[in-house]
PDB file of N, CA and C in Angstrom:
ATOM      1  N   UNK A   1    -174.374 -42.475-227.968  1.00  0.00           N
ATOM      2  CA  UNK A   1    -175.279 -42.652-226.837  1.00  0.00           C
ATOM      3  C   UNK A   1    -175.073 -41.506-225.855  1.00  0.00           C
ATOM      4  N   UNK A   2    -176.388 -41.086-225.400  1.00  0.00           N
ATOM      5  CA  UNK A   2    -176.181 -39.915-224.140  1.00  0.00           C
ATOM      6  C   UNK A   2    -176.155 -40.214-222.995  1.00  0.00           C
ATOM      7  N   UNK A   3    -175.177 -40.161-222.462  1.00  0.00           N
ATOM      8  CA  UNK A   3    -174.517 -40.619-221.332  1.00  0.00           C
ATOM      9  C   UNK A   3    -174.432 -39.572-220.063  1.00  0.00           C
ATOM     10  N   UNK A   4    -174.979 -38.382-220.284  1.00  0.00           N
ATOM     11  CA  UNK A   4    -174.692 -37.473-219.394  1.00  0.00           C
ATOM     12  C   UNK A   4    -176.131 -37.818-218.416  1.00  0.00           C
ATOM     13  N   UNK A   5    -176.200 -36.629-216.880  1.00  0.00           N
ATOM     14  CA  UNK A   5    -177.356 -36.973-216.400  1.00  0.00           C
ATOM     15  C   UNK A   5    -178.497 -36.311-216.436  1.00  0.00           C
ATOM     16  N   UNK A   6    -179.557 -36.451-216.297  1.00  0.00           N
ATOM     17  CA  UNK A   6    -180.647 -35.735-216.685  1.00  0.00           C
ATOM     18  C   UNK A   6    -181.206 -35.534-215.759  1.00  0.00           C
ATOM     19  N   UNK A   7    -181.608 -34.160-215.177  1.00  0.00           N
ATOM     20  CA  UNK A   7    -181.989 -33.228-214.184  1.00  0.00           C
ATOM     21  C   UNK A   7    -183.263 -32.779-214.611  1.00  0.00           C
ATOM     22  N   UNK A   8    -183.749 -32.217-213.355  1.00  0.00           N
ATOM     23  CA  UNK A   8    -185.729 -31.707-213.956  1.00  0.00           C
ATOM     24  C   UNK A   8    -185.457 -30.498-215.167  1.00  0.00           C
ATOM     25  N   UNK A   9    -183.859 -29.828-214.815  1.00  0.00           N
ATOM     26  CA  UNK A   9    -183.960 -28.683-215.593  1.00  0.00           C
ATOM     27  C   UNK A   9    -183.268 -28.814-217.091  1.00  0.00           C
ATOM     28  N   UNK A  10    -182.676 -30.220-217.471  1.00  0.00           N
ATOM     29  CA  UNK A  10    -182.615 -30.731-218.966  1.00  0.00           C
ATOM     30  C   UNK A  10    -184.336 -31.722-219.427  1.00  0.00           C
ATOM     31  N   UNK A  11    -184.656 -31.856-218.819  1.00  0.00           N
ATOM     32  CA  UNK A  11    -185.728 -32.787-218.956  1.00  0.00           C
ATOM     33  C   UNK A  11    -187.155 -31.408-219.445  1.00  0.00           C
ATOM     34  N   UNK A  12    -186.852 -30.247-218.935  1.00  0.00           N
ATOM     35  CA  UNK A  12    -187.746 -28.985-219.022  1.00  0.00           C
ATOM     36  C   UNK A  12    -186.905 -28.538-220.143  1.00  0.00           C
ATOM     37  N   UNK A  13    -186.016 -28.561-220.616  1.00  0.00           N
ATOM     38  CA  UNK A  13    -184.782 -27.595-222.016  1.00  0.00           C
ATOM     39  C   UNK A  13    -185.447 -28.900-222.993  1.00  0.00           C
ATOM     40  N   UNK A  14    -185.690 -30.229-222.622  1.00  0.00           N
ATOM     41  CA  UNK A  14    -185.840 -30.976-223.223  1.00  0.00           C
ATOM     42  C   UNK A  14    -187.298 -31.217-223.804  1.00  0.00           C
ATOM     43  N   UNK A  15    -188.125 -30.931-223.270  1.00  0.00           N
ATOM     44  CA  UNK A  15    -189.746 -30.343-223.694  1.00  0.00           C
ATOM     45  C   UNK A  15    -189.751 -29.090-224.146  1.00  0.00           C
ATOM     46  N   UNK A  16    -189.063 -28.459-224.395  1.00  0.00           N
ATOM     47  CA  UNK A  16    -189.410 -26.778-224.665  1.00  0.00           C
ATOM     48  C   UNK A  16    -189.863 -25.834-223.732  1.00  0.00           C
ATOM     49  N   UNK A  17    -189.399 -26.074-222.785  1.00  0.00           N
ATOM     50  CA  UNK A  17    -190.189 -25.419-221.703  1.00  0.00           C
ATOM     51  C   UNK A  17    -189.166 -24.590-221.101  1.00  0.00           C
ATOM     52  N   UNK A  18    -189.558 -23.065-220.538  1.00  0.00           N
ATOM     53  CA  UNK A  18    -188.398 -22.409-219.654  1.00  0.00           C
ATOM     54  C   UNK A  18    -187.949 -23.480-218.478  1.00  0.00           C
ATOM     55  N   UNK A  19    -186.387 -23.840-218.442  1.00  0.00           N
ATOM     56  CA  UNK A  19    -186.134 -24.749-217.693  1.00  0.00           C
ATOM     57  C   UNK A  19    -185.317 -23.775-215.927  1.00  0.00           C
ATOM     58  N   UNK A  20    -185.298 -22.751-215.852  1.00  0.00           N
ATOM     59  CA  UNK A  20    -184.544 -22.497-214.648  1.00  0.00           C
ATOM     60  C   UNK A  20    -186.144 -22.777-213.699  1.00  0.00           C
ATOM     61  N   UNK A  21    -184.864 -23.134-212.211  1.00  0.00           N
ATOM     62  CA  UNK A  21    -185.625 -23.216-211.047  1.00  0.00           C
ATOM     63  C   UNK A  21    -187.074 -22.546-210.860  1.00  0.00           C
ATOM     64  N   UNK A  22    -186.847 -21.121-211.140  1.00  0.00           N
ATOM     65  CA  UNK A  22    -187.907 -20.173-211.179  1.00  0.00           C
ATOM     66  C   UNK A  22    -189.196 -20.981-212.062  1.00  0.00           C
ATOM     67  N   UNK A  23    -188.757 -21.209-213.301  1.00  0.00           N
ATOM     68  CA  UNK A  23    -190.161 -21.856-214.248  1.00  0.00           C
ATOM     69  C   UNK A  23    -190.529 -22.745-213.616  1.00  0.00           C
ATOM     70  N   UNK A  24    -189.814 -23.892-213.270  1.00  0.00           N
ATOM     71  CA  UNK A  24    -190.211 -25.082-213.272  1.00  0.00           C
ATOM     72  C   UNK A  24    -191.166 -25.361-211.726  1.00  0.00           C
ATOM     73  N   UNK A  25    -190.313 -24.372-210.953  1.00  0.00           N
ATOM     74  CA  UNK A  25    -190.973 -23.831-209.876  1.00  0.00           C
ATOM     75  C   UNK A  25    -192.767 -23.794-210.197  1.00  0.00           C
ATOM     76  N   UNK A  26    -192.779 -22.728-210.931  1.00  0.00           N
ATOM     77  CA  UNK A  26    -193.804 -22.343-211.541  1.00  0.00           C
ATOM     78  C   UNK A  26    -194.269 -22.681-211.817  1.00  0.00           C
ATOM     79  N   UNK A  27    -193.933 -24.170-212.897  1.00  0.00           N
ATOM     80  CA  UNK A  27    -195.019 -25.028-213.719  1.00  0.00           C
ATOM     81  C   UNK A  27    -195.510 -25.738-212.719  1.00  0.00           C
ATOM     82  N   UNK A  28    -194.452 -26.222-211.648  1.00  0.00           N
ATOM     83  CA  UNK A  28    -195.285 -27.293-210.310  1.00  0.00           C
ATOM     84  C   UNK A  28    -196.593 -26.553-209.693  1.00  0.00           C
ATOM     85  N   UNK A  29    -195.890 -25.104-209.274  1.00  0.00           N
ATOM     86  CA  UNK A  29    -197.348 -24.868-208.886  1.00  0.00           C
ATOM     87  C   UNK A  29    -198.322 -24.258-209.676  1.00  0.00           C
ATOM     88  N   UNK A  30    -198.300 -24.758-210.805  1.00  0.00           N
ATOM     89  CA  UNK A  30    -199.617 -23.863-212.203  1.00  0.00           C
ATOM     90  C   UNK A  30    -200.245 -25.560-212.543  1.00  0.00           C
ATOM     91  N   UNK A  31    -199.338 -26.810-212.036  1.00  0.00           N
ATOM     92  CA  UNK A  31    -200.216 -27.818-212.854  1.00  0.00           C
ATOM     93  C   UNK A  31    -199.938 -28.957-212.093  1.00  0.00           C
ATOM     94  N   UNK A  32    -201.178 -29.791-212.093  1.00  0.00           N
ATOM     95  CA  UNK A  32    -201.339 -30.982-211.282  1.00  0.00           C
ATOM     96  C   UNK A  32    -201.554 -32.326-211.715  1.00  0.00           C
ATOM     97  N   UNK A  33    -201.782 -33.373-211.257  1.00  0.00           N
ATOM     98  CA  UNK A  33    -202.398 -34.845-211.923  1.00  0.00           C
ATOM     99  C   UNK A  33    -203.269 -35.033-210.635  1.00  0.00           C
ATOM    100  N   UNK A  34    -204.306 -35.675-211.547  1.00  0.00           N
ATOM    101  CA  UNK A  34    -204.996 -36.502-210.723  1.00  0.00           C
ATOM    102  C   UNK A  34    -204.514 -37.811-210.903  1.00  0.00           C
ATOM    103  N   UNK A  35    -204.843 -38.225-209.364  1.00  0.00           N
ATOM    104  CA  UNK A  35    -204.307 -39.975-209.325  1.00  0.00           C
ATOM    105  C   UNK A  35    -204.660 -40.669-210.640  1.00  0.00           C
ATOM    106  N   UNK A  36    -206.213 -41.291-211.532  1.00  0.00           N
ATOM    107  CA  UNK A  36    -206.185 -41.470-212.426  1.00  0.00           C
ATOM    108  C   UNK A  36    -205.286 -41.335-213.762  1.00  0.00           C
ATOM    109  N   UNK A  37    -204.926 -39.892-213.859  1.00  0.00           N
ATOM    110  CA  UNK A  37    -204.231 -39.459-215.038  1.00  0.00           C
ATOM    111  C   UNK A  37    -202.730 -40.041-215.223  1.00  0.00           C
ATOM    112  N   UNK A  38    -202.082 -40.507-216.349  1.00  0.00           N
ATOM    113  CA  UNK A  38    -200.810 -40.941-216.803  1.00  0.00           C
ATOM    114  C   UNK A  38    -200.496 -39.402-217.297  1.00  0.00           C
ATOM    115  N   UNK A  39    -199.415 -39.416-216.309  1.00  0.00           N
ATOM    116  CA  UNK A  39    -198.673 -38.185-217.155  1.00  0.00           C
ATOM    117  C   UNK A  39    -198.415 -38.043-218.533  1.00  0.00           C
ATOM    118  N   UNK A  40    -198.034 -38.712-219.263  1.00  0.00           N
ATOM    119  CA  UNK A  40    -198.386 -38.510-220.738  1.00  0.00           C
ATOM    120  C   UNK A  40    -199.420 -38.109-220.924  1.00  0.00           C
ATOM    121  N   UNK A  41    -200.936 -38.264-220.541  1.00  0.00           N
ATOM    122  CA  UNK A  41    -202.384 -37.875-220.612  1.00  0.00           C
ATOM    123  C   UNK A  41    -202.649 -36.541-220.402  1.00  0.00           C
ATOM    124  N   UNK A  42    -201.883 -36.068-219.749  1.00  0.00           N
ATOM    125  CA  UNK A  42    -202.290 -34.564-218.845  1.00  0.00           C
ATOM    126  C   UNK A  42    -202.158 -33.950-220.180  1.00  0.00           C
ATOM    127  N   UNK A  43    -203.914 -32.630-219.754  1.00  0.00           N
ATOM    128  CA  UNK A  43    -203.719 -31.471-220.794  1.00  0.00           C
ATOM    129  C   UNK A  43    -202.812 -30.952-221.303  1.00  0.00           C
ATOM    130  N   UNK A  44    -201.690 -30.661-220.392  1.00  0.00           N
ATOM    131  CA  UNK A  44    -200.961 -29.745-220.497  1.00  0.00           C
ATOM    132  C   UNK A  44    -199.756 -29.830-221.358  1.00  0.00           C
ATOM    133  N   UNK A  45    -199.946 -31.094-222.023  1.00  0.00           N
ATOM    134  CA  UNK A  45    -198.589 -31.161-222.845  1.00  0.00           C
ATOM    135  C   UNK A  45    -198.964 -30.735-224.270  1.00  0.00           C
ATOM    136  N   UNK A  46    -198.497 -30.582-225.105  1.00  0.00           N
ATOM    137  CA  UNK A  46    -198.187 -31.009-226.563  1.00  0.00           C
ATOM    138  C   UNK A  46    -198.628 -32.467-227.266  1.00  0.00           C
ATOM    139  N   UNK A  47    -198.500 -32.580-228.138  1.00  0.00           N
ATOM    140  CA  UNK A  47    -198.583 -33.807-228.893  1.00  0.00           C
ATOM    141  C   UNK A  47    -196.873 -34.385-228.457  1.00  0.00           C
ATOM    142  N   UNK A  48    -196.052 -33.547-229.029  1.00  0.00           N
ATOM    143  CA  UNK A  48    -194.672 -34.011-229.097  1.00  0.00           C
ATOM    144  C   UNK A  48    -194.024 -33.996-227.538  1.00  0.00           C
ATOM    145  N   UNK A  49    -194.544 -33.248-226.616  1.00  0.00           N
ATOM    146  CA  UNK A  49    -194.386 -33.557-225.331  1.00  0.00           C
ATOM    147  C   UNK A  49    -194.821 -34.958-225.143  1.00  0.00           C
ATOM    148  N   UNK A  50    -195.880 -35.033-225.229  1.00  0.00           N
ATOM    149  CA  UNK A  50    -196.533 -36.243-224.555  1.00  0.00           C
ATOM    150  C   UNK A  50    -195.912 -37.911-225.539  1.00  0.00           C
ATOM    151  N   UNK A  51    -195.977 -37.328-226.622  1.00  0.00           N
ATOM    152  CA  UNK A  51    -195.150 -38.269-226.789  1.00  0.00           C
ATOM    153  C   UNK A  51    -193.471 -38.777-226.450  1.00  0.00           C
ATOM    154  N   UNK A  52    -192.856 -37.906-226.246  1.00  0.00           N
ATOM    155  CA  UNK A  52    -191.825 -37.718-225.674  1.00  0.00           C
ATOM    156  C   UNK A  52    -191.646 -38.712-224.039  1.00  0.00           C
ATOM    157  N   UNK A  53    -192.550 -37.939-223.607  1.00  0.00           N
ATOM    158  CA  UNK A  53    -192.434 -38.453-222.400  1.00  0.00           C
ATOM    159  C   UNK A  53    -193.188 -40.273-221.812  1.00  0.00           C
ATOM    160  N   UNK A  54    -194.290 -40.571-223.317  1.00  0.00           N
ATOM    161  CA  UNK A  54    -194.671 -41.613-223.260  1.00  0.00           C
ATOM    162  C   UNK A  54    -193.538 -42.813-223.642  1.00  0.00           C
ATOM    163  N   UNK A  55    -192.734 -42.262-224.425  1.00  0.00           N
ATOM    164  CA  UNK A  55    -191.552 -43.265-225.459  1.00  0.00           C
ATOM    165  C   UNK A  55    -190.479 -43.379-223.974  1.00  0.00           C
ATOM    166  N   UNK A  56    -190.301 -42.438-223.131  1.00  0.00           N
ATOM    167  CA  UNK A  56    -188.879 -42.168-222.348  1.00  0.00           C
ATOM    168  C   UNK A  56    -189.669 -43.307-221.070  1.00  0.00           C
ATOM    169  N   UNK A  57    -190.822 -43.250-220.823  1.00  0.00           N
ATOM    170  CA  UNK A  57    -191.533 -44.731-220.133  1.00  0.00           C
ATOM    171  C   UNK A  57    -191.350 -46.151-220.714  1.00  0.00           C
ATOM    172  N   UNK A  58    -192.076 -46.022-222.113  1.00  0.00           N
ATOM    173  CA  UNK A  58    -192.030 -47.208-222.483  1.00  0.00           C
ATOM    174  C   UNK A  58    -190.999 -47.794-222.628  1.00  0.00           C
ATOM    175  N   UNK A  59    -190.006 -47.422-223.250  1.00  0.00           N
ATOM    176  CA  UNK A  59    -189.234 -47.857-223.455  1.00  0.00           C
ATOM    177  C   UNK A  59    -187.929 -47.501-222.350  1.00  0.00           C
ATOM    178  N   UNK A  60    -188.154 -47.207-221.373  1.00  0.00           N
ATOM    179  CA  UNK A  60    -187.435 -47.448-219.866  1.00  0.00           C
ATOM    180  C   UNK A  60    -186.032 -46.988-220.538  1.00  0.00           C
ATOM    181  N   UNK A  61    -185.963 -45.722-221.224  1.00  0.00           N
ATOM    182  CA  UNK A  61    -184.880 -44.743-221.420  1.00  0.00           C
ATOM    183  C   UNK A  61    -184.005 -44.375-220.169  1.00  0.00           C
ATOM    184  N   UNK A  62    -183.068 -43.587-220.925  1.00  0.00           N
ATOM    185  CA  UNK A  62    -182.213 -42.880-219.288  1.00  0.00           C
ATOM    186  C   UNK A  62    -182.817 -41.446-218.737  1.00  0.00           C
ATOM    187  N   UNK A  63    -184.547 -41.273-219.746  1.00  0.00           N
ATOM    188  CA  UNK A  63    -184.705 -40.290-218.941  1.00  0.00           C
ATOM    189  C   UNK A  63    -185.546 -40.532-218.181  1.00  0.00           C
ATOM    190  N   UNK A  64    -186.384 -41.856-218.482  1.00  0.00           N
ATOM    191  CA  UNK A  64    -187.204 -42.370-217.436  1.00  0.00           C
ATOM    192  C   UNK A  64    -187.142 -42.134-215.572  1.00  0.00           C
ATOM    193  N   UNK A  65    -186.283 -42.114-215.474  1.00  0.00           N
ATOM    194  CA  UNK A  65    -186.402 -41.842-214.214  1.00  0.00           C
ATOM    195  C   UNK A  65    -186.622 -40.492-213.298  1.00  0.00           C
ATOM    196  N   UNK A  66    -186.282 -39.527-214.306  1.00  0.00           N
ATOM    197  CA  UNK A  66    -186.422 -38.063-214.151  1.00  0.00           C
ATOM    198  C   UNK A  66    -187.770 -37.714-214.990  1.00  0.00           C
ATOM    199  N   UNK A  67    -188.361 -38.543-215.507  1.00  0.00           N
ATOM    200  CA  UNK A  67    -189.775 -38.653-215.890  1.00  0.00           C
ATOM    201  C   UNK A  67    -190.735 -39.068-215.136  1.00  0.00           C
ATOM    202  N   UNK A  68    -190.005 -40.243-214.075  1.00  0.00           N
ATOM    203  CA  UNK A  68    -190.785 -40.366-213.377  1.00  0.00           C
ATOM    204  C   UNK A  68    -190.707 -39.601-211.844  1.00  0.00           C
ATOM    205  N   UNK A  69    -189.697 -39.079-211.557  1.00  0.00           N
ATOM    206  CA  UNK A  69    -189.395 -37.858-211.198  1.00  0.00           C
ATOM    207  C   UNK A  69    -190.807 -36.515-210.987  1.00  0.00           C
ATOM    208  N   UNK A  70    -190.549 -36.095-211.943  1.00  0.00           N
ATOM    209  CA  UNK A  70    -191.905 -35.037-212.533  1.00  0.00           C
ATOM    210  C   UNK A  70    -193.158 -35.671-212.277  1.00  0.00           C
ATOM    211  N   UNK A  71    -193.594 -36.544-212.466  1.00  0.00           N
ATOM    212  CA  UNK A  71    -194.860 -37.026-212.310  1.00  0.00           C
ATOM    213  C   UNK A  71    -194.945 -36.973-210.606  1.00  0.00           C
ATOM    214  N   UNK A  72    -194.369 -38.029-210.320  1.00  0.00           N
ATOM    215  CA  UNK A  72    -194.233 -37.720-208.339  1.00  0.00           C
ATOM    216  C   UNK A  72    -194.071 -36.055-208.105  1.00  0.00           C
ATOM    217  N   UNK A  73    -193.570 -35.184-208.663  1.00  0.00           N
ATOM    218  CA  UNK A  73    -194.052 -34.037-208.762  1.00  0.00           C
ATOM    219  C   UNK A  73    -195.196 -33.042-208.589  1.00  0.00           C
ATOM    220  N   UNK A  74    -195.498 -33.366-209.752  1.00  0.00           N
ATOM    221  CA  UNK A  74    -196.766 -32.994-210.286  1.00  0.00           C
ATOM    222  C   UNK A  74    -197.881 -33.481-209.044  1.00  0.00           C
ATOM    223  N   UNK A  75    -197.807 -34.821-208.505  1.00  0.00           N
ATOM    224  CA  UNK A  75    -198.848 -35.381-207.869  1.00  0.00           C
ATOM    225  C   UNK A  75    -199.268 -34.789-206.067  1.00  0.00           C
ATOM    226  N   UNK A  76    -197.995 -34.287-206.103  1.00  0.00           N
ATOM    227  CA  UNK A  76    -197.619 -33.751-204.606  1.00  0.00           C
ATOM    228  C   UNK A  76    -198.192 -32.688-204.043  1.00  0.00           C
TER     229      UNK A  76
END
């Protein structure tokens, strides 16, 4: 079991995505949600992103919260 904690910048190593400050920086301000949209939904993922991040909801994982994290993100 993974027991360590999960930060925006393992949760970004963890999608494939450049994870330092600078990217993620970056991705906040390159991409948005509309109120409607479930972050899993947004264009901008992958198949395996979005699923990723739909399973770490549903099933109220330990990354869920740094998932939901990003979304309050994204929305800001």
């Amino acid at each position: 079991m993974d027991t360590s904690q999960h930060t925006l910048n393992t949760l970004f190593e963890q999608l494939g995505l450049p994870s330092d400050a600078g990217a993620i920086d970056s991705f906040l301000e390159n991409h948005t949600l509309e109120p409607e949209t479930r972050l899993e939904q947004a264009g901008f993922w992958s198949a395996g992103q979005a699923q990723f991040i739909r399973e770490a909801l549903e099933e109220d994982s330990d990354w869920s919260e740094i998932v939901d994290q990003l979304d309050t993100l994204l929305r800001g």
